[in-house]
Protein backbone atom coordinates (compact mmCIF):
# COMPACT_ATOMS: atom_id res chain seq x y z
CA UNK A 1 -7.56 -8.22 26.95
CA UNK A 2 -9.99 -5.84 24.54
CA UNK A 3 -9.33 -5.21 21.04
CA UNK A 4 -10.42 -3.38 18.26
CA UNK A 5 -10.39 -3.11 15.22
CA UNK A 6 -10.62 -0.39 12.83
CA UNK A 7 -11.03 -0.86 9.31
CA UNK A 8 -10.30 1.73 6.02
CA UNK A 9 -9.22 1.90 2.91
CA UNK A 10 -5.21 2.94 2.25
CA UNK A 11 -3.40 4.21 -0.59
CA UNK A 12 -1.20 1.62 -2.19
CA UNK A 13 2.13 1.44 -1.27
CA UNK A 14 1.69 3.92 1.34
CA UNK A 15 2.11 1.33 4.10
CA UNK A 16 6.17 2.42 4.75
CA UNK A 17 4.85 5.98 5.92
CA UNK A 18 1.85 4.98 7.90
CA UNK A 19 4.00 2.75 9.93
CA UNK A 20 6.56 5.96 10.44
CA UNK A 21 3.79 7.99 11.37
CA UNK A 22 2.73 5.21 14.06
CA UNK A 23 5.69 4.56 15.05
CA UNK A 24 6.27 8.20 15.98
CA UNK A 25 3.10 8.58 17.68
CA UNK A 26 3.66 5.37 19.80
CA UNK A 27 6.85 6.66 20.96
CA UNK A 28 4.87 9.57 23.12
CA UNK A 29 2.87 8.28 25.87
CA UNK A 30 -0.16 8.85 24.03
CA UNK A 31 -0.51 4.77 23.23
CA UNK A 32 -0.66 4.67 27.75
CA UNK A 33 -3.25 7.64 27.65
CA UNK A 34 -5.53 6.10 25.66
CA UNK A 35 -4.90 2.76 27.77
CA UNK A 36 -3.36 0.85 24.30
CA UNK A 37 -1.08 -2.34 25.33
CA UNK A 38 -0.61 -3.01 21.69
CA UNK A 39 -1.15 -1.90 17.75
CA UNK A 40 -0.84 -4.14 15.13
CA UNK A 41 -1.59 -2.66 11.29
CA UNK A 42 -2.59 -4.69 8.47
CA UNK A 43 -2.88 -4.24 4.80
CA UNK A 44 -4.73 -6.52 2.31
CA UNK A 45 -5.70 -5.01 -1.57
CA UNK A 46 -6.23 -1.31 -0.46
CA UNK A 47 -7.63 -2.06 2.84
CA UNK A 48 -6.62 -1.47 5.92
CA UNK A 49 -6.47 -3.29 9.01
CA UNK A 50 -5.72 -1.43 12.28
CA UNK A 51 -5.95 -4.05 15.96
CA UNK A 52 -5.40 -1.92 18.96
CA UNK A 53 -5.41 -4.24 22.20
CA UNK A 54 -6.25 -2.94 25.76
CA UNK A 55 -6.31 -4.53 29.10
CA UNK A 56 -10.04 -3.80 29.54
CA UNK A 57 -13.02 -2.14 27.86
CA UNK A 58 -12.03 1.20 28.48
CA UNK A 59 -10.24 1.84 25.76
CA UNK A 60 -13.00 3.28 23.46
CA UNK A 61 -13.77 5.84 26.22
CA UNK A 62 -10.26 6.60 26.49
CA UNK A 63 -9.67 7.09 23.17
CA UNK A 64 -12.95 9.67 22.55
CA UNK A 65 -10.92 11.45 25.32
CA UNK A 66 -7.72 11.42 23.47
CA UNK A 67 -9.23 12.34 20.41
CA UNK A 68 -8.84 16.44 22.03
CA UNK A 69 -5.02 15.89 22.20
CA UNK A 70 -3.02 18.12 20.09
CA UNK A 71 -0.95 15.04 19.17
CA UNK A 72 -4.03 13.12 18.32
CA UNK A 73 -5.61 15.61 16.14
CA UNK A 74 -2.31 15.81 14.21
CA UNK A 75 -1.68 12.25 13.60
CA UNK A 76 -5.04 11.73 12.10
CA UNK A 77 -4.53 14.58 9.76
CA UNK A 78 -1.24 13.31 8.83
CA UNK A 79 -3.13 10.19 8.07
CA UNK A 80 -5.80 11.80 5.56
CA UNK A 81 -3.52 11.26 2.45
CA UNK A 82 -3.26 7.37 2.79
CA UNK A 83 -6.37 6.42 4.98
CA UNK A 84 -9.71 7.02 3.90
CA UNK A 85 -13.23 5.82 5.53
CA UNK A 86 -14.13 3.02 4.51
CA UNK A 87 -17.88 4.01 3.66
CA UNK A 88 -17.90 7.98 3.48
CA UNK A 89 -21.38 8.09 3.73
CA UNK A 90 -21.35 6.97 7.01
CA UNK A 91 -18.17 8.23 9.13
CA UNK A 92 -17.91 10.50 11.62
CA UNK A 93 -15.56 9.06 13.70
CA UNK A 94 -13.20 6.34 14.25
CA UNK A 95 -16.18 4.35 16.22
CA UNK A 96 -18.00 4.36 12.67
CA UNK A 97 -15.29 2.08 11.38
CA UNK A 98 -14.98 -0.35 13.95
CA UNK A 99 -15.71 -3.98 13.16
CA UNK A 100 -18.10 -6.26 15.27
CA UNK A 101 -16.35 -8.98 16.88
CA UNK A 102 -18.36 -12.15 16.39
CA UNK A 103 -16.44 -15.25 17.57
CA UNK A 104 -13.47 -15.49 19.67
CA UNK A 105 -11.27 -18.28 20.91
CA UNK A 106 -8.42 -18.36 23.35
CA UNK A 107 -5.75 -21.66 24.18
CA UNK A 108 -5.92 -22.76 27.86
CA UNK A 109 -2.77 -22.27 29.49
């Protein structure tokens, strides 16, 4: 499995209607367009934590695709009051915000 992960800054206490707004966007099939098996969101003093897993690489590509959807466009505007880039200066896209995985461990089965 692939993950990501995205990270921001969020409003406090906005976490209740960034979950609603998820939660209504995962219910389309636009998680399965952009090849997303899971989405976890975290919070921690006005940052924000967003893990998306996929079953391969892919994902990023998928998602640039994605990013044209009507459905897309609109949940990332409905975003805009609670989620802001974590360094302004340098986003342009949700690639700009993406952390570098550095060390990763799995249990044997």
């Amino acid at each position: 499995m692939h993950s990501t992960l995205i990270v921001a800054r969020m409003a406090l206490h906005s976490s209740d209607e960034v979950a609603r707004l998820f939660g209504s966007f995962d219910a389309t099939d636009m998680p399965h367009l952009m090849g997303t098996r899971r989405r976890q969101l975290f919070s921690y003093q006005g940052l924000y934590f967003h893990v998306q897993d996929f079953d391969t690489d892919t994902g990023g590509r998928r998602i640039e695709q994605a990013r044209r959807e009507p459905r897309f466009v609109r949940i990332s505007d409905d975003l805009k009051p609670y989620i802001n880039p974590y360094d302004p200066t340098t986003w342009r896209s949700p690639a700009d915000a993406m952390a570098t995985r550095f060390y990763s461990w799995e249990a044997s089965a």
